[in-house]
C-alpha atoms as a PDB file:
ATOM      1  CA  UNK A   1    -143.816 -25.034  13.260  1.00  0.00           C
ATOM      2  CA  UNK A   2    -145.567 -23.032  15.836  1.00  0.00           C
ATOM      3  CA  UNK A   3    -148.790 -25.797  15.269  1.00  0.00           C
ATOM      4  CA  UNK A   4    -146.106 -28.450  16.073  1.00  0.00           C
ATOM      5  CA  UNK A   5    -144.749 -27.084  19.272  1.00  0.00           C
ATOM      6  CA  UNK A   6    -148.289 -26.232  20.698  1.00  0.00           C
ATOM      7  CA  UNK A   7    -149.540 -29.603  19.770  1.00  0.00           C
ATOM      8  CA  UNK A   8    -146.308 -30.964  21.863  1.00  0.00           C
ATOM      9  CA  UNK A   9    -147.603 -28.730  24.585  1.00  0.00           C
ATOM     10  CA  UNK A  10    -151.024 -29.655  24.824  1.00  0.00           C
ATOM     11  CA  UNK A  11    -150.069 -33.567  24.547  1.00  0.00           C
ATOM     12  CA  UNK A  12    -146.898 -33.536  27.298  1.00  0.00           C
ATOM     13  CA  UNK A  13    -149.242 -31.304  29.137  1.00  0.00           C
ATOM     14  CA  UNK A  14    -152.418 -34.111  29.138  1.00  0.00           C
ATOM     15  CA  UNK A  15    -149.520 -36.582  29.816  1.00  0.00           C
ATOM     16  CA  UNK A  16    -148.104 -35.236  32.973  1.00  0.00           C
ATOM     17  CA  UNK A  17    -151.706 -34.876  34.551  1.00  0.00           C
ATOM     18  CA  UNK A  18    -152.151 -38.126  33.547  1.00  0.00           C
ATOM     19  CA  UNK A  19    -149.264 -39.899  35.353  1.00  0.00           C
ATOM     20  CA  UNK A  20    -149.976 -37.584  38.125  1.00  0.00           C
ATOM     21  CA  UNK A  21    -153.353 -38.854  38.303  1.00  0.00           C
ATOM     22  CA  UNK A  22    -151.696 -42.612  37.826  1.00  0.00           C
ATOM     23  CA  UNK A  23    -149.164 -42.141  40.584  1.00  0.00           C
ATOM     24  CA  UNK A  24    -151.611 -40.403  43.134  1.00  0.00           C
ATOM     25  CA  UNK A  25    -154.010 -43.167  42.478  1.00  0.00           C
ATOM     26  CA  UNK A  26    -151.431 -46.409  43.170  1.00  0.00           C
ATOM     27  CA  UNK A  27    -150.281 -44.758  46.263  1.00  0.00           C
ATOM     28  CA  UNK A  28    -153.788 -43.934  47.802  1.00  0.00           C
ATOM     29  CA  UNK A  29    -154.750 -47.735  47.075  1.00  0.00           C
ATOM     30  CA  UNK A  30    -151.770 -49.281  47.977  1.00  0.00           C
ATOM     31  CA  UNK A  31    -152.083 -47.424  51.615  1.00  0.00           C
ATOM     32  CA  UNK A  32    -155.871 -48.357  51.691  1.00  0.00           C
ATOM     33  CA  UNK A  33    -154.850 -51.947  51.072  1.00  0.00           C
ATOM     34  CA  UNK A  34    -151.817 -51.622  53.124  1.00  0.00           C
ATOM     35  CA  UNK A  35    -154.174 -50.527  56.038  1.00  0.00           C
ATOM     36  CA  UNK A  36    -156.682 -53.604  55.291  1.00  0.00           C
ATOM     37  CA  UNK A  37    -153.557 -55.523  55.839  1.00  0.00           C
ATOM     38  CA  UNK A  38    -152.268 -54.233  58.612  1.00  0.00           C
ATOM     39  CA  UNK A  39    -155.663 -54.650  60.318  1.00  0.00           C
ATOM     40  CA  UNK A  40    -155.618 -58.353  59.159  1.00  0.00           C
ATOM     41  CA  UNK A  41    -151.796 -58.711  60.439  1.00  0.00           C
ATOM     42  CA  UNK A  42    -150.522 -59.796  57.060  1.00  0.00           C
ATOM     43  CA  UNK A  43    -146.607 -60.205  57.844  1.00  0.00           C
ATOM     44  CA  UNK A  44    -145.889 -59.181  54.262  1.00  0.00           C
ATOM     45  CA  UNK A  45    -147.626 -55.291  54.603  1.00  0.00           C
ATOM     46  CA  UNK A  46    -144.629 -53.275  54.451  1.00  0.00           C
ATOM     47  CA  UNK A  47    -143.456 -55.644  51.448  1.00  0.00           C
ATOM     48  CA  UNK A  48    -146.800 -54.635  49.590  1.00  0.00           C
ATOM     49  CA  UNK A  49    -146.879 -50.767  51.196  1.00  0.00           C
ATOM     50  CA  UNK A  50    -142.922 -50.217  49.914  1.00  0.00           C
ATOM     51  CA  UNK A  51    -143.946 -51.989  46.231  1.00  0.00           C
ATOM     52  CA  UNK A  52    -146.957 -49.634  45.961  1.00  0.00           C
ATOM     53  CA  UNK A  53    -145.385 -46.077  47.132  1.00  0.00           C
ATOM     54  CA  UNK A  54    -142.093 -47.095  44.469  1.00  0.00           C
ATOM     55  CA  UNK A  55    -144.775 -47.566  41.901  1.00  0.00           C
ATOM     56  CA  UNK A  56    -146.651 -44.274  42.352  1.00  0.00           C
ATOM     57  CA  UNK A  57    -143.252 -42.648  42.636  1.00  0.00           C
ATOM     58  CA  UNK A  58    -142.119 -44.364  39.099  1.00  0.00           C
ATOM     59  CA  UNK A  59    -145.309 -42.703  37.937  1.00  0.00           C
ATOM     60  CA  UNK A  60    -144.721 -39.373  39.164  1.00  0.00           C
ATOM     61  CA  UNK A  61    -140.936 -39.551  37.995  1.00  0.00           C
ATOM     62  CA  UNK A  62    -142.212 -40.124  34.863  1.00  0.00           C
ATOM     63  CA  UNK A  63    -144.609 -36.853  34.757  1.00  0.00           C
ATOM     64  CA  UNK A  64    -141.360 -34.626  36.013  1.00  0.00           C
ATOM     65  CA  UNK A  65    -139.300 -36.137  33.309  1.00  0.00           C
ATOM     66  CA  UNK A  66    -141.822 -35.079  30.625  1.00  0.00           C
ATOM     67  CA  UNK A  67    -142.159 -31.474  32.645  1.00  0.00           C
ATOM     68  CA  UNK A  68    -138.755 -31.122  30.994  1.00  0.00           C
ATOM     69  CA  UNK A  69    -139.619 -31.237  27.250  1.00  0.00           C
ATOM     70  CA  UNK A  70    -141.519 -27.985  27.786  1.00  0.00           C
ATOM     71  CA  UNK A  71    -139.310 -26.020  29.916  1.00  0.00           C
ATOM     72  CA  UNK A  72    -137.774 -22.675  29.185  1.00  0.00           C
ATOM     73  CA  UNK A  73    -136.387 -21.295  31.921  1.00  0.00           C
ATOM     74  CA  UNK A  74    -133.312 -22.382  33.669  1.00  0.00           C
ATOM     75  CA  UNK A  75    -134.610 -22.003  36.891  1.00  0.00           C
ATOM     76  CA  UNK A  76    -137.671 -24.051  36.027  1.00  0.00           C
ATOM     77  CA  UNK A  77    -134.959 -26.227  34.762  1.00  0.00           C
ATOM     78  CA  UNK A  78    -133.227 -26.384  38.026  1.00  0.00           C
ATOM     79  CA  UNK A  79    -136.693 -26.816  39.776  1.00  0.00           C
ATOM     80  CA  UNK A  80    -137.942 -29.734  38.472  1.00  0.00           C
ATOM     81  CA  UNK A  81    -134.123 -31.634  38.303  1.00  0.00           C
ATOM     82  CA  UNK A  82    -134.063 -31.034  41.891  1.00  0.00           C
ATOM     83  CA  UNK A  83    -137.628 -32.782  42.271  1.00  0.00           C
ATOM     84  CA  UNK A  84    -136.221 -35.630  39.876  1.00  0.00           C
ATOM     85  CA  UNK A  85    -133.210 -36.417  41.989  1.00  0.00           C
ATOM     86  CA  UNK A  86    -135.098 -36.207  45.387  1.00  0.00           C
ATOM     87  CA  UNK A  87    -137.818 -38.736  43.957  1.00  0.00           C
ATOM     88  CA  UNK A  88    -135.154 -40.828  42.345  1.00  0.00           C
ATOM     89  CA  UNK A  89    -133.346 -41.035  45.853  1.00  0.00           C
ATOM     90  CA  UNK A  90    -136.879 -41.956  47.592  1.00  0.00           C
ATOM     91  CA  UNK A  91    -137.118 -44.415  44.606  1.00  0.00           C
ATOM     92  CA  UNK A  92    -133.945 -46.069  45.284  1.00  0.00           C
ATOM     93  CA  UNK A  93    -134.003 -46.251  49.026  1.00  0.00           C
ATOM     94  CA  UNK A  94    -137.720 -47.726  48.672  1.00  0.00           C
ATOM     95  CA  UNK A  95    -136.151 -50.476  46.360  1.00  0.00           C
ATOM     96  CA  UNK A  96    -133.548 -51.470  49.195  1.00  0.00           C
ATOM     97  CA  UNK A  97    -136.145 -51.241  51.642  1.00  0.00           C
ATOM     98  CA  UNK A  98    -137.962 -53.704  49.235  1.00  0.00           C
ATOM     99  CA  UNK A  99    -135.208 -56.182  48.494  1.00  0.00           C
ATOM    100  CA  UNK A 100    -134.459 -56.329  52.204  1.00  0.00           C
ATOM    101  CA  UNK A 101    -137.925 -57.165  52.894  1.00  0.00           C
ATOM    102  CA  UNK A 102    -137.970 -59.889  50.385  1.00  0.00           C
ATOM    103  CA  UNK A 103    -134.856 -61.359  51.904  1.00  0.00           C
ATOM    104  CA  UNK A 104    -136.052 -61.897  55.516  1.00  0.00           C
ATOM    105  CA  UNK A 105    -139.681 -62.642  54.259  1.00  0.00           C
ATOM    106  CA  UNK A 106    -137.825 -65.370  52.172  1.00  0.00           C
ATOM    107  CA  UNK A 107    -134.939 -66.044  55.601  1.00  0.00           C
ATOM    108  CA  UNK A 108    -138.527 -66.452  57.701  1.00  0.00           C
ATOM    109  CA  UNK A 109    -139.926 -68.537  54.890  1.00  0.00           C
ATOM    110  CA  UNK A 110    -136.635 -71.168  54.840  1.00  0.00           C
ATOM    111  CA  UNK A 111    -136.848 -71.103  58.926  1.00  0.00           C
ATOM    112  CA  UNK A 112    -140.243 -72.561  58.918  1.00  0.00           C
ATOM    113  CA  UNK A 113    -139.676 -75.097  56.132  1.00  0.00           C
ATOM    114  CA  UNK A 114    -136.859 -76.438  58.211  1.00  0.00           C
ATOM    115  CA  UNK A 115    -138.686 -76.532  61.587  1.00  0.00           C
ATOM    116  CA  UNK A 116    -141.645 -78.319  59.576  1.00  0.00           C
ATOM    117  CA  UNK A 117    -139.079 -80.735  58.476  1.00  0.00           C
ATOM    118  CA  UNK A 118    -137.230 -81.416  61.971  1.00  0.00           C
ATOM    119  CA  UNK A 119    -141.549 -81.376  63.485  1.00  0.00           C
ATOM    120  CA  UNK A 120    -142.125 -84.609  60.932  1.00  0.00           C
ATOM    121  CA  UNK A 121    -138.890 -86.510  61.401  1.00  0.00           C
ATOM    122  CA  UNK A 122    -139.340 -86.071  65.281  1.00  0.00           C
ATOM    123  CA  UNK A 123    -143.044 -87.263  64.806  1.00  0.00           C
ATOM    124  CA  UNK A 124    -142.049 -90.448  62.757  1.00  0.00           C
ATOM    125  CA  UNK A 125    -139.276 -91.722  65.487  1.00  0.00           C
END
């Protein structure tokens, strides 16, 4: 039984370094690219920035979740919930922040579809 539990150990352990590594590599890249974008004036940056920093937090959120399988102590315990429930609110207000960028990205989208329309019916009269 003892083989068993280390063998969790070792394998959550490898795991949480792993989507560490995951999360802490999405973020840096999605800022690099976020930066290339902003340089470029890409309208949709903080769209791409917000999608990238809730995708290295998912990642990271992950790794805390597994810390929990090989906690012991309940303050360890009350460590790493409080860490889960502050990423999980960054999480969720990212995700607003997201689907109220896709909304005016989409509003700013229907504008010019209508002023392309109204440009070629007052070009054919």
């Amino acid at each position: 039984m003892d083989f068993l539990h280390s063998l969790l150990a070792i394998i959550v352990d490898v795991a949480i370094i792993f989507f560490e590594f995951a999360g802490v590599i999405v973020i840096v890249c999605s800022g690099v690219v976020g930066v290339i974008r902003y340089i470029k004036r890409s309208p949709t940056t903080r769209l791409y920035l917000a999608k990238g920093m809730a995708m290295g937090l998912e990642f990271k959120l992950g790794s805390e979740i597994l810390r929990t399988v090989v906690l012991r102590d309940f303050s360890e315990i009350a460590t790493v919930a409080g860490i889960i429930a502050l990423r999980a609110a960054l999480t969720f207000l990212i995700h607003w922040e997201i689907k109220n960028e896709e909304a005016q990205h989409d509003k700013n989208i229907d504008e010019t579809k209508v002023l392309f329309k109204k440009s070629d019916k007052a070009g054919k009269d």
